[in-house]
PDB file of N, CA and C in Angstrom:
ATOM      1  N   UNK A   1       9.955   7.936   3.083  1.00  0.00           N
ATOM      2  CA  UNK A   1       8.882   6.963   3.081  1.00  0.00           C
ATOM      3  C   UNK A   1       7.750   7.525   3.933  1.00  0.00           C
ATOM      4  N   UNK A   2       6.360   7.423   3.647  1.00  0.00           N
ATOM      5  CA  UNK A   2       5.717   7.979   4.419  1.00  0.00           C
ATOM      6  C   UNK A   2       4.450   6.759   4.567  1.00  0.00           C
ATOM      7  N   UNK A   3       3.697   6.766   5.889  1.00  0.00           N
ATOM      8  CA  UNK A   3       3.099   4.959   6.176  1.00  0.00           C
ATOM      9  C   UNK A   3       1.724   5.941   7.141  1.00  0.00           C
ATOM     10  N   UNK A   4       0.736   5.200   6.720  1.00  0.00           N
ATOM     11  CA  UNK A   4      -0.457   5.557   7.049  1.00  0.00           C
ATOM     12  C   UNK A   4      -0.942   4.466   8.133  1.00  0.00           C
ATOM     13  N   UNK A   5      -0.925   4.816   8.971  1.00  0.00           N
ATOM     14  CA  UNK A   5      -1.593   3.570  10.289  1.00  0.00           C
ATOM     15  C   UNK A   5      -2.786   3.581  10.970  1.00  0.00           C
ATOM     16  N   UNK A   6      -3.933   3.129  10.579  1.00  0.00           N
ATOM     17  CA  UNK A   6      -5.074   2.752  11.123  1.00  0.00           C
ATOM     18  C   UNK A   6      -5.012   2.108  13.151  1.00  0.00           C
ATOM     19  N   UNK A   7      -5.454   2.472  13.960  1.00  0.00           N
ATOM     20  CA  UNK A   7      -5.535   2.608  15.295  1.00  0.00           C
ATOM     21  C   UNK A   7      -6.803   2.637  15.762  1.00  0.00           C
ATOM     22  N   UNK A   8      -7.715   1.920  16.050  1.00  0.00           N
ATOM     23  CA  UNK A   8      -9.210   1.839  16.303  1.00  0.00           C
ATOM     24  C   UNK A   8      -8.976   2.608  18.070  1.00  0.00           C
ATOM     25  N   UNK A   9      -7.860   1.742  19.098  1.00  0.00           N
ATOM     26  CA  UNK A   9      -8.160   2.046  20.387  1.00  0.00           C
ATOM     27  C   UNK A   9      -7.948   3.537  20.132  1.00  0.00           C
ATOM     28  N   UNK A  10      -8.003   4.368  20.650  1.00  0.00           N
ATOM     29  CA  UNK A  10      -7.836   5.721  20.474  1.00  0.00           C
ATOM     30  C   UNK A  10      -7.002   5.766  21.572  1.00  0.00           C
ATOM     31  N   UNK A  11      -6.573   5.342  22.939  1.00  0.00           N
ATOM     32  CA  UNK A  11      -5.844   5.447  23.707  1.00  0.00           C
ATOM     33  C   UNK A  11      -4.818   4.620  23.512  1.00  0.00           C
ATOM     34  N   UNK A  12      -4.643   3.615  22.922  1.00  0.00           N
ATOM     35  CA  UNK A  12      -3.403   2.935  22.537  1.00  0.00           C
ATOM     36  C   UNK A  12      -2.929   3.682  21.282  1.00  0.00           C
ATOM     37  N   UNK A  13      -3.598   4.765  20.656  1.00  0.00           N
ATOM     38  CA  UNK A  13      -3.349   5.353  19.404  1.00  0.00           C
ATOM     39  C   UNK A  13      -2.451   6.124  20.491  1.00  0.00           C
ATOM     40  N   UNK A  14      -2.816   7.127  20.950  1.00  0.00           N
ATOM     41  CA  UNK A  14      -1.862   8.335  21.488  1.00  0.00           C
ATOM     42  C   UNK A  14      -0.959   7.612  22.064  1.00  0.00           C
ATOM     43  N   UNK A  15      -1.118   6.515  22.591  1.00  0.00           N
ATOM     44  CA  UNK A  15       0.758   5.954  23.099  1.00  0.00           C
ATOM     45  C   UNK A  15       1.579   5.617  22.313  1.00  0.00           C
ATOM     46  N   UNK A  16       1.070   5.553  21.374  1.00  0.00           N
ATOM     47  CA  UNK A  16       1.797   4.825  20.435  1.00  0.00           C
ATOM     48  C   UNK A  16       2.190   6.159  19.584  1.00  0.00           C
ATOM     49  N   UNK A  17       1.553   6.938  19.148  1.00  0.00           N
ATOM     50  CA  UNK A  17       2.056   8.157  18.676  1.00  0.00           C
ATOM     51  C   UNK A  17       2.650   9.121  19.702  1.00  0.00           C
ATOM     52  N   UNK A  18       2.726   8.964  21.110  1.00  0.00           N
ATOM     53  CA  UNK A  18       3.560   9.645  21.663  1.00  0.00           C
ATOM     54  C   UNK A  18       5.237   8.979  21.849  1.00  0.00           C
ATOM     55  N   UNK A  19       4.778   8.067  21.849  1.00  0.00           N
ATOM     56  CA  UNK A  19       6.401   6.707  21.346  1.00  0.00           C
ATOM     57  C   UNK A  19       6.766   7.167  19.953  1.00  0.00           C
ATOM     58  N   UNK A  20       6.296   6.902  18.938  1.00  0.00           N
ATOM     59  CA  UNK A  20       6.409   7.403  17.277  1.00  0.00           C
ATOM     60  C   UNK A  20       7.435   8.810  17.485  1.00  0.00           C
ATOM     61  N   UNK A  21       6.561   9.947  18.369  1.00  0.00           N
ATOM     62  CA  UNK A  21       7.180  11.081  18.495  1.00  0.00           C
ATOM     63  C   UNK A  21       8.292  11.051  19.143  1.00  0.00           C
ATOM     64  N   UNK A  22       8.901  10.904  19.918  1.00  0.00           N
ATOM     65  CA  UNK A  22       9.620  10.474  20.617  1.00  0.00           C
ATOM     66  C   UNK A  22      11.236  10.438  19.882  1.00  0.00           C
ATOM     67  N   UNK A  23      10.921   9.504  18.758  1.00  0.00           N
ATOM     68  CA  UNK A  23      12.177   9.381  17.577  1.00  0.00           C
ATOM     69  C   UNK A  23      12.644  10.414  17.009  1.00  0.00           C
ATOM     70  N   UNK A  24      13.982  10.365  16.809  1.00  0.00           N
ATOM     71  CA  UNK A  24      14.761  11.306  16.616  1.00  0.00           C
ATOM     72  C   UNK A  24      14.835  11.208  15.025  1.00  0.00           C
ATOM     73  N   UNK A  25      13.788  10.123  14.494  1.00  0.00           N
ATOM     74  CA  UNK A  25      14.765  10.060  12.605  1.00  0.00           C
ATOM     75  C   UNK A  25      13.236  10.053  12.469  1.00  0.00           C
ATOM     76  N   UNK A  26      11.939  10.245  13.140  1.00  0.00           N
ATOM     77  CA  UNK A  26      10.378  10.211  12.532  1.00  0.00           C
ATOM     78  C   UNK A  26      10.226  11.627  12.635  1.00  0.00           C
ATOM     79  N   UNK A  27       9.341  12.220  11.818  1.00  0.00           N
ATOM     80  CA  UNK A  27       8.529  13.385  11.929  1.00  0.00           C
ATOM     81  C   UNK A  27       6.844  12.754  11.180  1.00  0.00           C
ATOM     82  N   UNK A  28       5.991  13.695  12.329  1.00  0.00           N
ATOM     83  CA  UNK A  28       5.023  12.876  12.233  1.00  0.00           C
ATOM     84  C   UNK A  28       3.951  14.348  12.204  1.00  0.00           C
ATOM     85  N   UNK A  29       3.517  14.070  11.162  1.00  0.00           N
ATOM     86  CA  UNK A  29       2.366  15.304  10.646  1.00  0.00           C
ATOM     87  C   UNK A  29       0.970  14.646  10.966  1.00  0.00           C
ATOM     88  N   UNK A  30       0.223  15.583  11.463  1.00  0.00           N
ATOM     89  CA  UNK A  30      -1.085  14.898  11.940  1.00  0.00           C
ATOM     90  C   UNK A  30      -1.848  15.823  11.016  1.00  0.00           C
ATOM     91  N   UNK A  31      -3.150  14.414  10.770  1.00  0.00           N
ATOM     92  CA  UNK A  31      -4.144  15.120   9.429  1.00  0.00           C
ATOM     93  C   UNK A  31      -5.501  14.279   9.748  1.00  0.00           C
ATOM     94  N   UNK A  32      -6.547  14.876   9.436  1.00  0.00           N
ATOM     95  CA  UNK A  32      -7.968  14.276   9.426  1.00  0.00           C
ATOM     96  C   UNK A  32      -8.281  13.978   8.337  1.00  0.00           C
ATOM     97  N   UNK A  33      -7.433  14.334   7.145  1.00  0.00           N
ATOM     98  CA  UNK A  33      -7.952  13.641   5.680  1.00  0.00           C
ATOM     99  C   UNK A  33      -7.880  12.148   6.283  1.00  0.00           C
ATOM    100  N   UNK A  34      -9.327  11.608   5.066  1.00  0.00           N
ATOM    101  CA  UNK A  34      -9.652   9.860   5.769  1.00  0.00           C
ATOM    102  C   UNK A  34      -8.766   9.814   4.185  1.00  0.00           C
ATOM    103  N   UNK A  35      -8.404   8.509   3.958  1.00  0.00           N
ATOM    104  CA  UNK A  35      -7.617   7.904   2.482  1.00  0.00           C
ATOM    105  C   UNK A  35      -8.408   6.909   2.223  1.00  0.00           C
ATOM    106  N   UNK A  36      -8.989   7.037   1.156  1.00  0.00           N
ATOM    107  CA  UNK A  36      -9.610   5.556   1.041  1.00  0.00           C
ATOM    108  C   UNK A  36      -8.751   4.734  -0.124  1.00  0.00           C
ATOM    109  N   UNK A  37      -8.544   3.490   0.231  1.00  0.00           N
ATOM    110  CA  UNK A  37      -7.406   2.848  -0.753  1.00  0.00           C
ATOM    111  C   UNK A  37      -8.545   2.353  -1.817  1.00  0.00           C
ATOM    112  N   UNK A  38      -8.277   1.817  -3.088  1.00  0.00           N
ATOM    113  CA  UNK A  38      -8.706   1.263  -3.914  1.00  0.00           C
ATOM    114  C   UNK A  38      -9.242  -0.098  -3.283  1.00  0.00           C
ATOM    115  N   UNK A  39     -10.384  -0.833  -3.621  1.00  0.00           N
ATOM    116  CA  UNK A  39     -10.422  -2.159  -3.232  1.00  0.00           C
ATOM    117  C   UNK A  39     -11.129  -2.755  -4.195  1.00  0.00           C
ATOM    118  N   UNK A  40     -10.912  -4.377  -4.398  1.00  0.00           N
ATOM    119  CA  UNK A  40     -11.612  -5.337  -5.065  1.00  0.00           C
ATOM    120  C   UNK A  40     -13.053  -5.936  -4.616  1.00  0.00           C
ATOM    121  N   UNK A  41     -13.808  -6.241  -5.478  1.00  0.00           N
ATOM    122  CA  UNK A  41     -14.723  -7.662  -4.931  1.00  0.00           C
ATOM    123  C   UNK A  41     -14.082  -8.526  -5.143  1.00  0.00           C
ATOM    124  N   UNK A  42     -14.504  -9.838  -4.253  1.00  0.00           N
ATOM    125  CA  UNK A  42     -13.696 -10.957  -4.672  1.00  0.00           C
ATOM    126  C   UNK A  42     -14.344 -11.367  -6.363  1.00  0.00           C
ATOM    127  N   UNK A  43     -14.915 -10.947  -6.670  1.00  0.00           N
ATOM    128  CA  UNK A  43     -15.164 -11.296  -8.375  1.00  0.00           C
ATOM    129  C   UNK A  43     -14.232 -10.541  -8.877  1.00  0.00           C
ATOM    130  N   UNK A  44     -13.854  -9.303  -8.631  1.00  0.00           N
ATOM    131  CA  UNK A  44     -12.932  -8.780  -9.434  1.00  0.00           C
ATOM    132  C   UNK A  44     -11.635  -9.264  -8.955  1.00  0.00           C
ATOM    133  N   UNK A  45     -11.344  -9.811  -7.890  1.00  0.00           N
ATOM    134  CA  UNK A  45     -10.007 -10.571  -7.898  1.00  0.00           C
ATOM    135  C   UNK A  45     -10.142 -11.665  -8.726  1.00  0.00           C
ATOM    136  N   UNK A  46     -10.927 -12.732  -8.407  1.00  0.00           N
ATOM    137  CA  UNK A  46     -11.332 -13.867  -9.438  1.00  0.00           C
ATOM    138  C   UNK A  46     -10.933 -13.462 -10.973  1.00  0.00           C
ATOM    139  N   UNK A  47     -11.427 -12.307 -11.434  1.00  0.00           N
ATOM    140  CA  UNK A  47     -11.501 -12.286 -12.766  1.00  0.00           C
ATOM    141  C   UNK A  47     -10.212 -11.863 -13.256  1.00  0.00           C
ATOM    142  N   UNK A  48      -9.229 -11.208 -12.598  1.00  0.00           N
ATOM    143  CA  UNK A  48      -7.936 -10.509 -12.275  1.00  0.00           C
ATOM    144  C   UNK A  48      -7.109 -11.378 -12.718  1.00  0.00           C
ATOM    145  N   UNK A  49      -7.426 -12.242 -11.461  1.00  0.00           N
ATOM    146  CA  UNK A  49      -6.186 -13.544 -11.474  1.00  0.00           C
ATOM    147  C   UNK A  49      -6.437 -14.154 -13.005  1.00  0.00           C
ATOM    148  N   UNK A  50      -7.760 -14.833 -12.849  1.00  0.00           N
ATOM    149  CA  UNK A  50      -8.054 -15.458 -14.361  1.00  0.00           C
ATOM    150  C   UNK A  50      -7.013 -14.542 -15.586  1.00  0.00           C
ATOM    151  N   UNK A  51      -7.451 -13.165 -15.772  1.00  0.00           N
ATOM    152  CA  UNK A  51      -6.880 -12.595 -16.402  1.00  0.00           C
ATOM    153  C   UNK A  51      -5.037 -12.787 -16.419  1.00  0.00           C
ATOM    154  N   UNK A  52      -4.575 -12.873 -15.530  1.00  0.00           N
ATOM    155  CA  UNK A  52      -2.653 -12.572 -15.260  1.00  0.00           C
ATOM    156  C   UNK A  52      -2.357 -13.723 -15.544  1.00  0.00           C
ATOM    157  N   UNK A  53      -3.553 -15.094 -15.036  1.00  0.00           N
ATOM    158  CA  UNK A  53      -2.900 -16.215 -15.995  1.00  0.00           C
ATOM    159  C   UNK A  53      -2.754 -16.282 -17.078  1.00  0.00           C
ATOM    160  N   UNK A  54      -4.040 -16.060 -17.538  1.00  0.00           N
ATOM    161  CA  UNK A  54      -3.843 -16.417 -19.118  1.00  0.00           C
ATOM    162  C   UNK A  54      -2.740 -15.449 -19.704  1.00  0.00           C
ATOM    163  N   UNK A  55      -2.234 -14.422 -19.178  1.00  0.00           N
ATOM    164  CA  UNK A  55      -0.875 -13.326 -19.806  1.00  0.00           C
ATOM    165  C   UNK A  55       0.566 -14.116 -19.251  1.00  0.00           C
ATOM    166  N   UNK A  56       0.035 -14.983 -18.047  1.00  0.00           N
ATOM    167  CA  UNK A  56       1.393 -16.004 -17.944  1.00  0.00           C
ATOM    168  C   UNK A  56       1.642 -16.818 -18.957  1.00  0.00           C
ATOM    169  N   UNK A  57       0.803 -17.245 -19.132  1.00  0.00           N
ATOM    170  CA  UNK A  57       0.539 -18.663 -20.160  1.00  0.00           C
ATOM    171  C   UNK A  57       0.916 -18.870 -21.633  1.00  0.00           C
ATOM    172  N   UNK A  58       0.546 -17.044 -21.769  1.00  0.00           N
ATOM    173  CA  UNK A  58       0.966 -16.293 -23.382  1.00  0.00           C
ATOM    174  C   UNK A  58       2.302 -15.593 -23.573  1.00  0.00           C
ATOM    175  N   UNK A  59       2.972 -15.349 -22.138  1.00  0.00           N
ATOM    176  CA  UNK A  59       4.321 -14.839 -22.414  1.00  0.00           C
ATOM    177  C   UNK A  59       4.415 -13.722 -21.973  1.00  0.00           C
ATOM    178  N   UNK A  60       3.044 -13.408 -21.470  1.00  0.00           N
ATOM    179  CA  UNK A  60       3.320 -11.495 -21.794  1.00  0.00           C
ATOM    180  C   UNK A  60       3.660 -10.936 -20.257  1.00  0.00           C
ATOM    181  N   UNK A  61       4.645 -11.236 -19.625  1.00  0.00           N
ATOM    182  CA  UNK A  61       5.492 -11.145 -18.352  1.00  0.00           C
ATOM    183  C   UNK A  61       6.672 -10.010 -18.659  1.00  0.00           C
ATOM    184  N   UNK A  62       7.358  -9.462 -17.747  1.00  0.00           N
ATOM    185  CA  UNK A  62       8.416  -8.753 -18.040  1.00  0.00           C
ATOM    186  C   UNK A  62       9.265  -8.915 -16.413  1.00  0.00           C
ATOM    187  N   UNK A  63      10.356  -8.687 -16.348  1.00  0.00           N
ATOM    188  CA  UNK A  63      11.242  -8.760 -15.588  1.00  0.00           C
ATOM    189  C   UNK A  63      10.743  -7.874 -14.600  1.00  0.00           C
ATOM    190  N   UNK A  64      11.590  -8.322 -12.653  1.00  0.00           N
ATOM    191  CA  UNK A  64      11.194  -7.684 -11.864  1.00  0.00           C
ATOM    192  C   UNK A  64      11.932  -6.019 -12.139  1.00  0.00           C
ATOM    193  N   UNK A  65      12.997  -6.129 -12.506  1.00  0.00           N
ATOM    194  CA  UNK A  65      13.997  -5.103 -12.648  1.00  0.00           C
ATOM    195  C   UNK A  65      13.460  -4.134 -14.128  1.00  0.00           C
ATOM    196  N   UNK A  66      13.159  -4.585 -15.198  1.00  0.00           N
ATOM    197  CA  UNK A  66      11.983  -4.044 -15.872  1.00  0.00           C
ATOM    198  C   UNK A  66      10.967  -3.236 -15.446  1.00  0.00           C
ATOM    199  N   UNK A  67      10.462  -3.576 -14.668  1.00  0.00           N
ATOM    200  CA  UNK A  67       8.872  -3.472 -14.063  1.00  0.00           C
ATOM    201  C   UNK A  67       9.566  -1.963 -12.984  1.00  0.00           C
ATOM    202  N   UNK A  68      10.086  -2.432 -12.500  1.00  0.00           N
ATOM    203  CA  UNK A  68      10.685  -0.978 -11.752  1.00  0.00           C
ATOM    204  C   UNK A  68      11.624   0.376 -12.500  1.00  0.00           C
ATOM    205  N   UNK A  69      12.432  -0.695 -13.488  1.00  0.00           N
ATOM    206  CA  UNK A  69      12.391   0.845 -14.287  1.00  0.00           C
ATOM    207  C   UNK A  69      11.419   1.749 -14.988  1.00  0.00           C
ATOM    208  N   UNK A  70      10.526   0.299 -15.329  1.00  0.00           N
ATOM    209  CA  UNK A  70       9.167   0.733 -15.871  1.00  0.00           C
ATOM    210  C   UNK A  70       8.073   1.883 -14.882  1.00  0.00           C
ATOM    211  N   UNK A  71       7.945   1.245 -13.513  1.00  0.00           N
ATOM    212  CA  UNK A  71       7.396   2.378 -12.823  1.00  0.00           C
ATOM    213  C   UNK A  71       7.705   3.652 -12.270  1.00  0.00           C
ATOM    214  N   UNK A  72       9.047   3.904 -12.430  1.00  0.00           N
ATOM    215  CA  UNK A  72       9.571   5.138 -12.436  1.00  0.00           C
ATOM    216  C   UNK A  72       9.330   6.430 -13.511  1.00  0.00           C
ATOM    217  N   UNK A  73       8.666   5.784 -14.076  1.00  0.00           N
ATOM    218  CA  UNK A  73       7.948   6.516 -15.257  1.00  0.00           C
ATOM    219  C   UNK A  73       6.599   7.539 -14.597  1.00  0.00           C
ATOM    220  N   UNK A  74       5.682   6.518 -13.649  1.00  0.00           N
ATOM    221  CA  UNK A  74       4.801   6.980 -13.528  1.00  0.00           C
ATOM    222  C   UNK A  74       4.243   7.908 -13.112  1.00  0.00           C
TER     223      UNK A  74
END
């Protein structure tokens, strides 16, 4: 599993990554790539949701256990 953690204090960052280090089951690679995640406007959530209802409404759902065999594909 690998987890990306945002830290504004910069001195509570290094304690906290000198604690992190510390662990015997973490390995912790340091990088200056920034990640930028995908994000919405709230119109495009609005229109989203609108959208997943009306695919509730019509049937077009599939199982949680589906959906994960399904993304193992990807």
């Amino acid at each position: 599993m690998q987890i990306t953690i945002n830290i504004k204090d910069s001195s509570k960052a290094k304690a906290f990554l000198n604690f992190i280090k510390s662990l015997d089951f973490i390995t912790v690679k340091e990088s200056d790539d920034n990640i930028s995640y995908p994000s919405m406007t709230e119109k495009e959530i609005i229109d989203r949701v609108a959208v997943t209802n009306k695919q509730i409404k019509e049937g077009q759902t599939i199982s949680h256990s589906d959906l994960e065999k399904e993304s193992q594909n990807w």
